[in-house]
Protein backbone atom coordinates (compact mmCIF):
# COMPACT_ATOMS: atom_id res chain seq x y z
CA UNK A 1 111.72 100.47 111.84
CA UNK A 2 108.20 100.88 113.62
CA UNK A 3 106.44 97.42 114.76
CA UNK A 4 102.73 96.97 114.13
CA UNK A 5 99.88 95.21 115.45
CA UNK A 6 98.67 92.76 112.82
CA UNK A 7 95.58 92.69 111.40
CA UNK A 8 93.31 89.18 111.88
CA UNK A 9 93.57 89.80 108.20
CA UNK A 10 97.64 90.21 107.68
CA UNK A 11 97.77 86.92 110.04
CA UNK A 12 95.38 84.72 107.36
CA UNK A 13 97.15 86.02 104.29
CA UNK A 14 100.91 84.95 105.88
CA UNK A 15 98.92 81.93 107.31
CA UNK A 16 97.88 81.07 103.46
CA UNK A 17 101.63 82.15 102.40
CA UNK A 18 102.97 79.57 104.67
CA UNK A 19 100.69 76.84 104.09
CA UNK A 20 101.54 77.13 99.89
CA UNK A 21 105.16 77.76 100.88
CA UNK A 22 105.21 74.25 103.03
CA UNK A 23 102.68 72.43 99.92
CA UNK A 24 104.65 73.58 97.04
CA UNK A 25 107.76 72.66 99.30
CA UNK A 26 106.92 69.39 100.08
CA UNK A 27 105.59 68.45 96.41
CA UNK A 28 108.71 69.61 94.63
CA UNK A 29 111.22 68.34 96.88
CA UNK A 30 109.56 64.51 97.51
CA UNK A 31 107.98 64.57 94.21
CA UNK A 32 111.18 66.04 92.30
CA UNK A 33 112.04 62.70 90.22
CA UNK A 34 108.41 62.00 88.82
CA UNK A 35 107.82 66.20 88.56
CA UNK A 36 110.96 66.61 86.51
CA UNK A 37 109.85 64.54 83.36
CA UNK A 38 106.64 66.17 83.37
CA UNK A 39 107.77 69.72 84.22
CA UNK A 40 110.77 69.77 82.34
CA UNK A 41 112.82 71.09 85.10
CA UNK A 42 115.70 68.88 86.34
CA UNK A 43 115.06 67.02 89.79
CA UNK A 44 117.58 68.35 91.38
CA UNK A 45 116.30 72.32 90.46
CA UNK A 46 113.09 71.16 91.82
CA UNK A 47 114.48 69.52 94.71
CA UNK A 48 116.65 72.27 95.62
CA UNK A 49 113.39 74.95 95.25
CA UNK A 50 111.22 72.63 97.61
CA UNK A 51 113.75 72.48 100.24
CA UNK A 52 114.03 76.47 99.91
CA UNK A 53 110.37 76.91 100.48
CA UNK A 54 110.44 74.90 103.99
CA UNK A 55 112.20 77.01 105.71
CA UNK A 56 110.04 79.73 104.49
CA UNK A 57 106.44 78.29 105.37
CA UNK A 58 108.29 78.01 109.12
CA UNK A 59 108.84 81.38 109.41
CA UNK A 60 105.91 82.62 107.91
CA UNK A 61 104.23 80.35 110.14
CA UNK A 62 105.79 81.94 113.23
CA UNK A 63 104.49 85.95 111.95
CA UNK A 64 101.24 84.23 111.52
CA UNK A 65 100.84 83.57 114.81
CA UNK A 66 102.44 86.31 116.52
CA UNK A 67 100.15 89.62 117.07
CA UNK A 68 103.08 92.20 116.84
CA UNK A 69 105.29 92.05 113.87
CA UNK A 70 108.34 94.20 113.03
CA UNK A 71 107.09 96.37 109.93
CA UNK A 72 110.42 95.56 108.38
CA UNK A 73 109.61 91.97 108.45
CA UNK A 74 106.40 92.26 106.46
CA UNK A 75 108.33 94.28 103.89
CA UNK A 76 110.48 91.73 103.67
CA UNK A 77 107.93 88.91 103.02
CA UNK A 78 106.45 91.15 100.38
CA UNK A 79 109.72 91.89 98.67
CA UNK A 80 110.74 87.78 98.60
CA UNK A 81 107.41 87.34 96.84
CA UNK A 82 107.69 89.69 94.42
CA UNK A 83 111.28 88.32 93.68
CA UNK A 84 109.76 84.92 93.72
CA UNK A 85 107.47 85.90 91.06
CA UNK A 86 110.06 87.78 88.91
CA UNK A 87 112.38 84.97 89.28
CA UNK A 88 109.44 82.52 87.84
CA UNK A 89 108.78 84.63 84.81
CA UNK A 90 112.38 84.64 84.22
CA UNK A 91 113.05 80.85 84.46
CA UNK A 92 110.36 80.59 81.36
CA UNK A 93 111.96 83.47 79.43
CA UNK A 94 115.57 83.22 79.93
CA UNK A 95 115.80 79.54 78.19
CA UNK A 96 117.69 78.22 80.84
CA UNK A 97 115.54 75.54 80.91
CA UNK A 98 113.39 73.38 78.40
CA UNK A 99 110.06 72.79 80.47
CA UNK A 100 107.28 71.57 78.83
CA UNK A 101 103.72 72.95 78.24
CA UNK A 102 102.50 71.14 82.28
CA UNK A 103 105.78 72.85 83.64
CA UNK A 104 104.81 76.65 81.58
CA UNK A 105 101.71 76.28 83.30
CA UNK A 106 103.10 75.21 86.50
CA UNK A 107 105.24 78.15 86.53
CA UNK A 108 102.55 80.30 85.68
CA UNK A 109 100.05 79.24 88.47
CA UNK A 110 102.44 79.36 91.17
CA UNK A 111 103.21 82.66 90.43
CA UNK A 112 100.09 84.07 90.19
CA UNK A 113 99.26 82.45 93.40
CA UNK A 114 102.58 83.90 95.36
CA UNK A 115 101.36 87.18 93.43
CA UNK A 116 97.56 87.11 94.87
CA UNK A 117 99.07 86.52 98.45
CA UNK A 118 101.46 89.29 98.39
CA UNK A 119 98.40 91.39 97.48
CA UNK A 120 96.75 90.46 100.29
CA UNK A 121 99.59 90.45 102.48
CA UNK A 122 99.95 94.38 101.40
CA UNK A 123 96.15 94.67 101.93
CA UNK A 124 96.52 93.22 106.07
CA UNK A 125 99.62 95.47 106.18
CA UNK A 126 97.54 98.42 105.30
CA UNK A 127 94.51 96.79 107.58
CA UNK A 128 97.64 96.56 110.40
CA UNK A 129 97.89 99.46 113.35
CA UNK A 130 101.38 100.65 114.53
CA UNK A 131 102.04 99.59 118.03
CA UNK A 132 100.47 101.63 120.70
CA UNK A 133 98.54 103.31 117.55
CA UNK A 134 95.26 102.71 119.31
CA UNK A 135 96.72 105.23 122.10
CA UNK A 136 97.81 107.77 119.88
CA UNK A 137 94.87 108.12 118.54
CA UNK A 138 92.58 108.40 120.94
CA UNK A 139 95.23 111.52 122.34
């Protein structure tokens, strides 16, 4: 698949991305035992989804700061978002879980913030130029 020049604009939104990813990462997994009473998640499901999200904000980080990106890897952050978001509606509606009304509206938020960043990730991607697009162009 084609690489692109990212936008200034694609490189804030996965800047943003990484900087919740590493937050929300670092809150759930340090903060699972006191979060879990008040959620109504278990510690170690909170645990376990703040020590996914670190790894995350690190590579997001990395396509922040790097002025070419492979298309293919912008798909992908968009596509792990959108999971991320489906997977959050589905922890409230499959009853897998007994969170309370904090943790419903925990849920909630966080998805509707990984939701508004994908948007905006999708709006840099548009904003983005294919490599040597400039060029072609100009031809």
């Amino acid at each position: 698949m084609s690489s692109i020049r990212s936008s200034r604009f694609l490189r804030n939104a996965l800047a943003l991305d990484a900087a919740a990813c590493a937050t929300t990462g670092l809150l759930l997994a340090l903060g699972a035992g006191p979060l879990s009473g008040l959620l109504g998640f278990p510690a170690s499901f909170l645990m376990g989804a703040g020590l996914v999200l670190l790894p995350c904000a690190a590579l997001l980080a990395v396509f922040a700061g790097r002025e070419a990106l492979s298309r293919l890897a912008v798909y992908a952050v968009i596509g792990v978002n959108i999971l991320w978001v489906a997977d959050s509606i589905l922890i409230l509606v499959a009853g897998w879980f007994a969170p309370t009304g904090l943790g419903i509206a925990f849920v909630l938020a966080q998805a509707a913030a990984v939701a508004a960043i994908t948007e905006l990730e999708v709006i840099g991607l548009k904003r983005s130029l294919p490599v040597g697009g400039a060029a072609r162009a100009a031809l």
